[in-house]
N, C-alpha and C. Protein backbone atom coordinates (compact mmCIF):
# COMPACT_ATOMS: atom_id res chain seq x y z
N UNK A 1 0.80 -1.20 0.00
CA UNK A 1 0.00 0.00 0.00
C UNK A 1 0.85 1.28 0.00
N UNK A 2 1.92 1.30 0.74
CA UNK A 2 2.80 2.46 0.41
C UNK A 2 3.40 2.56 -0.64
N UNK A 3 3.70 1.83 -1.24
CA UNK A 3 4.59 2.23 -2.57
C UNK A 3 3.06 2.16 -3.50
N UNK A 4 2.24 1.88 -3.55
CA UNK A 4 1.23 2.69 -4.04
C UNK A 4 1.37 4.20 -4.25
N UNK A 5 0.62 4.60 -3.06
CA UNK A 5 0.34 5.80 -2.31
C UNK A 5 2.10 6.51 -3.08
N UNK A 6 3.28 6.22 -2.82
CA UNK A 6 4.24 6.83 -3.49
C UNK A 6 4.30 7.47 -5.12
N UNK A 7 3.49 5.78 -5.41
CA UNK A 7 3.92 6.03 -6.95
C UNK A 7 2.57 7.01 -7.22
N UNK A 8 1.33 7.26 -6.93
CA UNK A 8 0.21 7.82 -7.26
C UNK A 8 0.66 9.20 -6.64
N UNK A 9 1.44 10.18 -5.82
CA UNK A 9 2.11 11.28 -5.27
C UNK A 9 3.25 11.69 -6.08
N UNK A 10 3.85 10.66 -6.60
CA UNK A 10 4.69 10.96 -7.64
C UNK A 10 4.19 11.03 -8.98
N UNK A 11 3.48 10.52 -9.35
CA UNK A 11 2.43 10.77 -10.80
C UNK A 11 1.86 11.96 -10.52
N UNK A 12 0.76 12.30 -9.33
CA UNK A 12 0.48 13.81 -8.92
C UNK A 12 1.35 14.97 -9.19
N UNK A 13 2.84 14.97 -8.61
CA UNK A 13 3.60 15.44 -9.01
C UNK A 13 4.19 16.31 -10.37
N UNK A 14 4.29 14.91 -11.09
CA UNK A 14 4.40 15.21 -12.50
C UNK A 14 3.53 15.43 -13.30
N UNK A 15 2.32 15.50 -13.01
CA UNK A 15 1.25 15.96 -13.44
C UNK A 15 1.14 17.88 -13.19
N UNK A 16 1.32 17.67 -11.58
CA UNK A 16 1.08 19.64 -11.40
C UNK A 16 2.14 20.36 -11.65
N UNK A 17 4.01 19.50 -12.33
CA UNK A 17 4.70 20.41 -13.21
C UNK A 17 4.36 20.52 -14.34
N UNK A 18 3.97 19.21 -14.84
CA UNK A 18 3.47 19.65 -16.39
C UNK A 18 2.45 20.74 -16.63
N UNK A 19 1.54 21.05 -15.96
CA UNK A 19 0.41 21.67 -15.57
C UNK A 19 1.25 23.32 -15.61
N UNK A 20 2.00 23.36 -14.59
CA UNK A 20 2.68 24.77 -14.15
C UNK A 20 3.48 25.21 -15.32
N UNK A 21 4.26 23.88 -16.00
CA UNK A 21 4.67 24.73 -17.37
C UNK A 21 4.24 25.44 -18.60
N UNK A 22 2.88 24.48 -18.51
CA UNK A 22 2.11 24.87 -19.48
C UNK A 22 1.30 26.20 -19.74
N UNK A 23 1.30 26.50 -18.21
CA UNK A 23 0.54 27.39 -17.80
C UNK A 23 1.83 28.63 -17.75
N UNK A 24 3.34 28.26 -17.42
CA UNK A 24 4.18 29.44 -17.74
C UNK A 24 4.35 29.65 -18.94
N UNK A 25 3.81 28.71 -20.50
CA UNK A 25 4.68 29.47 -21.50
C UNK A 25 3.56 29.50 -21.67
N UNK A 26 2.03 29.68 -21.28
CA UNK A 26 0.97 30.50 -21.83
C UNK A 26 0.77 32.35 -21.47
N UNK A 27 1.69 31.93 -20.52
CA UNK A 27 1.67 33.21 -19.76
C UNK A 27 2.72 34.31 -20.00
N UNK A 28 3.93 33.07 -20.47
CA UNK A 28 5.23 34.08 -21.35
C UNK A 28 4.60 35.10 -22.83
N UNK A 29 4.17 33.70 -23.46
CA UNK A 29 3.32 34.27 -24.46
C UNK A 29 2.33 35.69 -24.79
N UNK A 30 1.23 35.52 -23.47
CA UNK A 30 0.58 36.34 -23.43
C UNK A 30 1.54 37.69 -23.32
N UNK A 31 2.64 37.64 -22.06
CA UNK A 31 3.36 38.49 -21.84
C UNK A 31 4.29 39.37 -22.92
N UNK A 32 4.34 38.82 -24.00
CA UNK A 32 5.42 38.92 -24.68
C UNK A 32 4.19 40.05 -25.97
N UNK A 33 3.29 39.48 -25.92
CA UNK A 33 2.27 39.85 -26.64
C UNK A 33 2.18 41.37 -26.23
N UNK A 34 1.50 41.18 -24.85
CA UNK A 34 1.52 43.07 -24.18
C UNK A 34 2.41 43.42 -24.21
N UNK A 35 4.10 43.09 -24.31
CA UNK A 35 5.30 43.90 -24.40
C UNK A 35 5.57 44.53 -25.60
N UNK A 36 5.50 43.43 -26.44
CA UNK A 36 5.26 44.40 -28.25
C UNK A 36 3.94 45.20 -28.48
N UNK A 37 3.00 44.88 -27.80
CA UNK A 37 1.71 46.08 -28.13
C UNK A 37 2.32 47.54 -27.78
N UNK A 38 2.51 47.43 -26.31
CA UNK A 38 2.92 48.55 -25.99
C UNK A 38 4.42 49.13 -26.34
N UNK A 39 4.98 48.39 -26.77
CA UNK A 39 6.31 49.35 -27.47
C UNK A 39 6.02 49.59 -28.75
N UNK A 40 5.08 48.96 -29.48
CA UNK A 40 4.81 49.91 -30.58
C UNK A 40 4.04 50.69 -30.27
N UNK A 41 3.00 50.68 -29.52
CA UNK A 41 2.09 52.45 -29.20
C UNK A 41 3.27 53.43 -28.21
N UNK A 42 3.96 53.11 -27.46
CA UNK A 42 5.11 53.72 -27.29
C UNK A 42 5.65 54.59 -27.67
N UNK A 43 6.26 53.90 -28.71
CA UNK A 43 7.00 54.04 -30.48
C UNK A 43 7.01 55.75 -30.80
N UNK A 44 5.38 55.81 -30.79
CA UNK A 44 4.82 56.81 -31.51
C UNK A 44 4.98 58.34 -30.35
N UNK A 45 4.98 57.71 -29.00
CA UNK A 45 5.13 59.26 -28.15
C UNK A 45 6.36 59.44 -28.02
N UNK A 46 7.34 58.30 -28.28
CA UNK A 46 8.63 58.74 -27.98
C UNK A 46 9.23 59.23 -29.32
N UNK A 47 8.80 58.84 -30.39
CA UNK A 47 9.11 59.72 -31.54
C UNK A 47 8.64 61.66 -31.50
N UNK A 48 7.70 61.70 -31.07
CA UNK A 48 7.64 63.03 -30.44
C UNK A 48 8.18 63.66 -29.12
N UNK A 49 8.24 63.10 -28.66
CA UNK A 49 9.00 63.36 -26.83
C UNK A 49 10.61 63.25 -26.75
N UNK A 50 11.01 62.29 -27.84
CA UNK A 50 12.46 62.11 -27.40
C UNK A 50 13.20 61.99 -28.48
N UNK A 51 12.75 61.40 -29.68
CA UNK A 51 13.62 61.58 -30.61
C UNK A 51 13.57 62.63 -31.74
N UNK A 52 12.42 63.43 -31.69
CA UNK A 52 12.64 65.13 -32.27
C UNK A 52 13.36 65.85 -31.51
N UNK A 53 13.34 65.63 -30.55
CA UNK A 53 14.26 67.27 -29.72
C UNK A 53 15.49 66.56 -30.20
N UNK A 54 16.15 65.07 -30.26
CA UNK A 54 17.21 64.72 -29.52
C UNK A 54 17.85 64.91 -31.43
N UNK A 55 17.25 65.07 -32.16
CA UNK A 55 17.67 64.66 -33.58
C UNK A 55 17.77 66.62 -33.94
N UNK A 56 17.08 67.06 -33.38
CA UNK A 56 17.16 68.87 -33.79
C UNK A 56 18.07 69.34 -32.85
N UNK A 57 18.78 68.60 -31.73
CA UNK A 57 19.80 69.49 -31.08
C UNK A 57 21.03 69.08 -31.38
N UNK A 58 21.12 67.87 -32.23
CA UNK A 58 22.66 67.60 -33.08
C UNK A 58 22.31 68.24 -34.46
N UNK A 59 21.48 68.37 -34.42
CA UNK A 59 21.42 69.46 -35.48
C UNK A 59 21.43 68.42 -36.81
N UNK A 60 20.84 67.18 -36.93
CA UNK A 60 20.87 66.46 -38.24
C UNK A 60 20.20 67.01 -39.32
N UNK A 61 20.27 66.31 -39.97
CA UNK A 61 19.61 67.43 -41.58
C UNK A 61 17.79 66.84 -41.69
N UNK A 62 17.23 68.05 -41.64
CA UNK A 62 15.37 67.79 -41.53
C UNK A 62 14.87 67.73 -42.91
N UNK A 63 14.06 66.88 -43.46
CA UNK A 63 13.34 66.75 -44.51
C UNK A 63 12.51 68.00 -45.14
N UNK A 64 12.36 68.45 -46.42
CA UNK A 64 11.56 69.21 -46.32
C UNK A 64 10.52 68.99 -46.33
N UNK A 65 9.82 67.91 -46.28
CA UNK A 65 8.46 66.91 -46.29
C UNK A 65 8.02 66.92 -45.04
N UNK A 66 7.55 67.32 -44.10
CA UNK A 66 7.08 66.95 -42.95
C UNK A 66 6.60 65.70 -42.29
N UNK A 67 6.27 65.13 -43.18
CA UNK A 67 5.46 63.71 -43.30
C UNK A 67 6.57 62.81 -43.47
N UNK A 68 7.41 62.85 -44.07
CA UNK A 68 9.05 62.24 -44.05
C UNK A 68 9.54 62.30 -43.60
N UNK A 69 9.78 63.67 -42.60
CA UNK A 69 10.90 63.43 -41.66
C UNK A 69 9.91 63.35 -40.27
N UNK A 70 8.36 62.61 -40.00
CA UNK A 70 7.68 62.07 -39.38
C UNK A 70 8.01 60.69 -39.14
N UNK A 71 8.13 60.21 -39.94
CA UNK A 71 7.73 58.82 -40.63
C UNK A 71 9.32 58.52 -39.90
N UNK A 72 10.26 58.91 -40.51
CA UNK A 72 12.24 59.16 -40.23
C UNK A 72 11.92 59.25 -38.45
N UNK A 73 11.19 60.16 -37.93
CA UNK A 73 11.09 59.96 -36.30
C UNK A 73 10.38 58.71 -36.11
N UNK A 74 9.34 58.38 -36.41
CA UNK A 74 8.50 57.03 -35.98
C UNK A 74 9.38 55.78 -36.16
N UNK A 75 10.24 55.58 -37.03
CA UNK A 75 10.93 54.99 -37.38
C UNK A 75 11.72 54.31 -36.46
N UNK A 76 12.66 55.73 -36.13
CA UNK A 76 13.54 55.91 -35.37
C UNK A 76 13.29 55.19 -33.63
N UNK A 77 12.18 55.81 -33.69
CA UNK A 77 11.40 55.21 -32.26
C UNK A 77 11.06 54.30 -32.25
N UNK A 78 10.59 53.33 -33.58
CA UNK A 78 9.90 52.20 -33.28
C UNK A 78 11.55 51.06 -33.01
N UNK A 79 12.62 51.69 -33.69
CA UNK A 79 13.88 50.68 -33.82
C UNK A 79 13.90 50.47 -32.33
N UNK A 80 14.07 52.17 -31.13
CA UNK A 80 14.63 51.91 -30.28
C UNK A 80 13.38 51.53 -29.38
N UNK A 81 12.20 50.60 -29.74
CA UNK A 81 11.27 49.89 -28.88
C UNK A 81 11.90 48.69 -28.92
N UNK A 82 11.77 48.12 -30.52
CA UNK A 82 12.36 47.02 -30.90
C UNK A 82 13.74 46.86 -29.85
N UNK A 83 14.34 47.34 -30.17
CA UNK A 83 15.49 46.78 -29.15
C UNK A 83 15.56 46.79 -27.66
N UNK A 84 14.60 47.61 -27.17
CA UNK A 84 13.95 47.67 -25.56
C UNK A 84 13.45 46.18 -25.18
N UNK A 85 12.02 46.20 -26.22
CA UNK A 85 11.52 44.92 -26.54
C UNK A 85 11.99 43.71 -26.29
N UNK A 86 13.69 43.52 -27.20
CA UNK A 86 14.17 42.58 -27.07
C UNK A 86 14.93 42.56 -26.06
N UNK A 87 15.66 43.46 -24.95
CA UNK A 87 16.52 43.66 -24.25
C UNK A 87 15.46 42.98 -22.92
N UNK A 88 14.43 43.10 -22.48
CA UNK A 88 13.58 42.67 -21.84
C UNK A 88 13.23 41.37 -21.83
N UNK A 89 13.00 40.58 -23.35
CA UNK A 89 12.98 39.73 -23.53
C UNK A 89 14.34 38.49 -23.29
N UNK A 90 15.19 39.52 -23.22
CA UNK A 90 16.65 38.73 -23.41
C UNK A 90 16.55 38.80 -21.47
N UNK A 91 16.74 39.72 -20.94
CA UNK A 91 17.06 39.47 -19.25
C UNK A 91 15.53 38.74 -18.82
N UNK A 92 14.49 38.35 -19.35
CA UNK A 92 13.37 37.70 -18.86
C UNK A 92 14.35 36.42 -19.16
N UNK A 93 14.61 35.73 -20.40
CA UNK A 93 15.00 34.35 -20.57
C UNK A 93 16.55 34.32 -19.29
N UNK A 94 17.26 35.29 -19.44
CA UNK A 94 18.27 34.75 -18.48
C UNK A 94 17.78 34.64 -16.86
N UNK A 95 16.63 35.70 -16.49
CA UNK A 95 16.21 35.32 -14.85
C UNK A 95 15.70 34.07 -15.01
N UNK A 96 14.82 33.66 -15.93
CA UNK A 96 14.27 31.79 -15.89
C UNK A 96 15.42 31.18 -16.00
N UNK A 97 16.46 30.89 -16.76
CA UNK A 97 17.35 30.29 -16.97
C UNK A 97 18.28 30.46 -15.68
N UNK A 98 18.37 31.09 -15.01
CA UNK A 98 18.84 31.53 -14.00
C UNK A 98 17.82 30.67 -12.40
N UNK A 99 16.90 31.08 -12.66
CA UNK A 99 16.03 30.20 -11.53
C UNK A 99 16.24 28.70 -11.88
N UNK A 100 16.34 27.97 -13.00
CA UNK A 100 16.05 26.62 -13.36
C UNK A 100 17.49 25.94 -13.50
């Protein structure tokens, strides 16, 4: 009866990790999902907030198109989400890799 009771606690077991993993890469997923939503809506205030002032006080050369050298800021902002994005993504995999 005990090595029953063992082996049915140990099947339990491996049942509520499989369970917990499944449930962490549904949850990475989801996570990863809201991290790119919001760095591309981001994108768009920091192209006005941070990378117009920061591009007109080195004094780079401005489009005469307005809409072009818009597009040249959005751009600009969406690269440095993208790489936020991934920089987040990169120290998320090393803290798991790090716990496991």
């Amino acid at each position: 009866m005990p090595e029953l009771e063992a082996r049915i606690n140990q099947r339990l077991d491996l049942q509520l990790d499989e369970l917990s993993r499944i449930y962490n890469v549904s949850n990475n997923s989801m996570n990863r999902l809201i991290a790119i939503t919001f760095g591309l809506i981001a994108s768009f205030s920091l192209s006005n907030r941070v990378v117009e002032p920061v591009w007109l006080s080195f004094g780079f050369p401005i489009s005469d198109d307005q809409n072009t050298q818009f597009l040249l800021y959005i751009a600009i902002a969406l690269s440095i989400s993208i790489v936020l994005i991934a920089l987040v993504f990169i120290i998320n995999k090393y803290i798991v890799t790090k716990k496991g």
